[in-house]
Protein backbone atom coordinates (compact mmCIF):
# COMPACT_ATOMS: atom_id res chain seq x y z
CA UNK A 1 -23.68 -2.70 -1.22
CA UNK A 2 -25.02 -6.17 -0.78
CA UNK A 3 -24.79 -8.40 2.52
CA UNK A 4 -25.49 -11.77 2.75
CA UNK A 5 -25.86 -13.45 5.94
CA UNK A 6 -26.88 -16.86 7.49
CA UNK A 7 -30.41 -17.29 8.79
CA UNK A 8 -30.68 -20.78 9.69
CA UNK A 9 -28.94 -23.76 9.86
CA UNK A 10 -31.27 -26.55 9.77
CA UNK A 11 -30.59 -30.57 9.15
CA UNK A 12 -27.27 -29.55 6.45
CA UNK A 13 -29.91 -26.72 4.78
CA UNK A 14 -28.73 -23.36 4.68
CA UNK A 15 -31.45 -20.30 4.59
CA UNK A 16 -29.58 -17.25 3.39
CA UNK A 17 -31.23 -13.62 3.86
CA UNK A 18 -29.47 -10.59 1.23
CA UNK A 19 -29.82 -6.61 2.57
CA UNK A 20 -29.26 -4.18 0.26
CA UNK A 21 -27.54 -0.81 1.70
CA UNK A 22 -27.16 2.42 0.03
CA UNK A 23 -23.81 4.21 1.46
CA UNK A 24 -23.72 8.25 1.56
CA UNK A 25 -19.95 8.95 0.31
CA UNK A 26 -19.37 5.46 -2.46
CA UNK A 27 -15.70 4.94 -2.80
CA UNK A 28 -15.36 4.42 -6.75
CA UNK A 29 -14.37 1.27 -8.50
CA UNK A 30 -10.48 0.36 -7.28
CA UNK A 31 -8.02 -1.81 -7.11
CA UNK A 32 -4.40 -2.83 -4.94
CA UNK A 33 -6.33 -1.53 -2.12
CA UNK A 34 -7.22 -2.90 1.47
CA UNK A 35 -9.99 -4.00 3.65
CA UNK A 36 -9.93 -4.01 7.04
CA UNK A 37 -12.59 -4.44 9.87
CA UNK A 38 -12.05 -2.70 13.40
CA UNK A 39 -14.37 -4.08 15.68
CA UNK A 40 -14.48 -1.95 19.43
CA UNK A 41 -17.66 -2.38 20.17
CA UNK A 42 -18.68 -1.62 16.89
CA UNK A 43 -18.00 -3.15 13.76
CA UNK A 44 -16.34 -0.89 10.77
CA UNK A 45 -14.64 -1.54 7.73
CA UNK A 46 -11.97 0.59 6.71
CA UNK A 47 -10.91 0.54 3.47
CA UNK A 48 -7.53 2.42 2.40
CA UNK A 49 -5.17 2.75 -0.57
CA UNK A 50 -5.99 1.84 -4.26
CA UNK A 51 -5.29 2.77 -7.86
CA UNK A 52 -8.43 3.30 -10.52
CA UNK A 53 -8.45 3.60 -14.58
CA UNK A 54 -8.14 7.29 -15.64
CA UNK A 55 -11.64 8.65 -15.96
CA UNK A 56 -13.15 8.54 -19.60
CA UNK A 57 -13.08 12.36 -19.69
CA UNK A 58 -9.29 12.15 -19.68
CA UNK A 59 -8.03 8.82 -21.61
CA UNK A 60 -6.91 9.18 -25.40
CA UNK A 61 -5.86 6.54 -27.44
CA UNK A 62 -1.98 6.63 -25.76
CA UNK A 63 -3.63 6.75 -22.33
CA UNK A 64 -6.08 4.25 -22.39
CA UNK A 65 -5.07 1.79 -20.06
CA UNK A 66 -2.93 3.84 -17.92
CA UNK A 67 -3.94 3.89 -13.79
CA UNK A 68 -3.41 6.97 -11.36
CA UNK A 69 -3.75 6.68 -7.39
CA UNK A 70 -7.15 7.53 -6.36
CA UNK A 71 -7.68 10.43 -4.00
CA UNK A 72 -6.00 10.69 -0.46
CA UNK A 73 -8.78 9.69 1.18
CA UNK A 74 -9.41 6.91 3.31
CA UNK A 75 -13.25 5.58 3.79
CA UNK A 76 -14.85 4.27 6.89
CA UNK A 77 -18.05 2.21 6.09
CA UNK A 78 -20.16 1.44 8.83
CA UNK A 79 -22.58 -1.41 7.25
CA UNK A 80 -25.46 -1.68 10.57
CA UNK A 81 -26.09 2.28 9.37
CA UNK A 82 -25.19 1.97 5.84
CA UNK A 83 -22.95 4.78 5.68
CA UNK A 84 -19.15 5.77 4.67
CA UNK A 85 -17.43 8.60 5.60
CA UNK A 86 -14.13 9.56 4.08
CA UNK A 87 -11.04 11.83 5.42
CA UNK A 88 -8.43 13.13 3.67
CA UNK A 89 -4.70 11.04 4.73
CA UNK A 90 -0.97 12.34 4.24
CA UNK A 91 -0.28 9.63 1.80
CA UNK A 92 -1.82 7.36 -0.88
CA UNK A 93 -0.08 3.74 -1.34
CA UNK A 94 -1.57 0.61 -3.45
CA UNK A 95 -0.60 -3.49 -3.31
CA UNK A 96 0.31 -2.58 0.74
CA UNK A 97 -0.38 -5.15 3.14
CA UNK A 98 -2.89 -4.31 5.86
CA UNK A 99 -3.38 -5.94 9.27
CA UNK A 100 -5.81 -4.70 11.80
CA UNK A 101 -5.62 -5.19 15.54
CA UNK A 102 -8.63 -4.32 17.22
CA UNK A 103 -9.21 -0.39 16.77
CA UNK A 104 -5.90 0.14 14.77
CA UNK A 105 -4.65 -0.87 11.16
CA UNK A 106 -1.05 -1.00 10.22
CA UNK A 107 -0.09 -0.52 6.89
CA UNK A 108 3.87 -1.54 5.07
CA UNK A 109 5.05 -1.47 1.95
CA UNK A 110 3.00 -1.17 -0.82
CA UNK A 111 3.49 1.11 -4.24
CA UNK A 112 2.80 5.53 -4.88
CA UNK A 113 2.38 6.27 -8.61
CA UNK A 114 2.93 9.86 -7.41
CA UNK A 115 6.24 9.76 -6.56
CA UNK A 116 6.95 6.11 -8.06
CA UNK A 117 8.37 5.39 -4.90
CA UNK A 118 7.76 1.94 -2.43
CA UNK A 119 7.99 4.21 1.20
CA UNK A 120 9.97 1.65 3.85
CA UNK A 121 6.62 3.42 6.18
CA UNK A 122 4.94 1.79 8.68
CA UNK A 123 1.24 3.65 9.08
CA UNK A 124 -0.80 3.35 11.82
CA UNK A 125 -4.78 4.27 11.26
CA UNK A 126 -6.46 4.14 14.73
CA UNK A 127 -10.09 3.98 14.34
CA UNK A 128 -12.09 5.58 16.78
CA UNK A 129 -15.10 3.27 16.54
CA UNK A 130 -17.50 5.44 17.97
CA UNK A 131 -17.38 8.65 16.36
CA UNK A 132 -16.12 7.04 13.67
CA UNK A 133 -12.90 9.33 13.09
CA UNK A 134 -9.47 7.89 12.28
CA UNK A 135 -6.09 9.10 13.46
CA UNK A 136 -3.67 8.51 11.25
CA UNK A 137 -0.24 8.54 12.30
């Protein structure tokens, strides 16, 4: 993963430095899915929910551009390390809105392929910064 940050600010010039971080567990290529930092302390970015393109092992002609929900899992990326962890969750939703509140993310609505249902839910993810566990509830 790539960061790009601010340097210095000089006279309406703008120095820009990029870091490149390797992460241990990579979440694959998703989308309908969420982003949320939790900052106690210690910034981390949580990132849940999501649906992916069947792998290429598995599409045929008919199933080509069909989607499935990616694996219950939700990942916690800690960028000043470089590292994401990820822990398994009850249930998988995509195109859910997300809103985080210092070291807990609420999730609503959003879409399972699974059961082809849209869950009237409310999940809460509290994030505890430094261990870096969630508790999902």
């Amino acid at each position: 993963i790539y960061f790009i940050s601010i340097v210095c600010v000089n006279n309406k010039t703008y120095t820009f430095h990029c870091t490149e971080k390797d992460l241990v567990d990579v979440p694959k290529d998703r989308y309908g899915h969420s982003i949320d930092v939790c900052s106690c302390g210690k910034s981390m970015d949580v990132l849940f929910g999501d649906q992916s393109y069947m792998p290429f092992s598995q599409r045929t002609t008919e199933t080509w551009g069909r989607v499935a929900d990616c694996l219950l899992r939700v990942f916690l990326m800690d960028f000043e390390f470089g590292c994401a962890t990820s822990y398994i969750i009850p249930e998988q939703l995509s195109f859910h809105v997300s809103v985080a509140r210092n070291d807990t993310i609420y999730i609503s609505g959003g879409h399972s392929l699974v059961n082809n249902i849209r869950p009237a839910d409310l999940y809460r993810i509290r994030v505890d910064c430094p261990l870096g566990s969630p508790a999902v509830s």
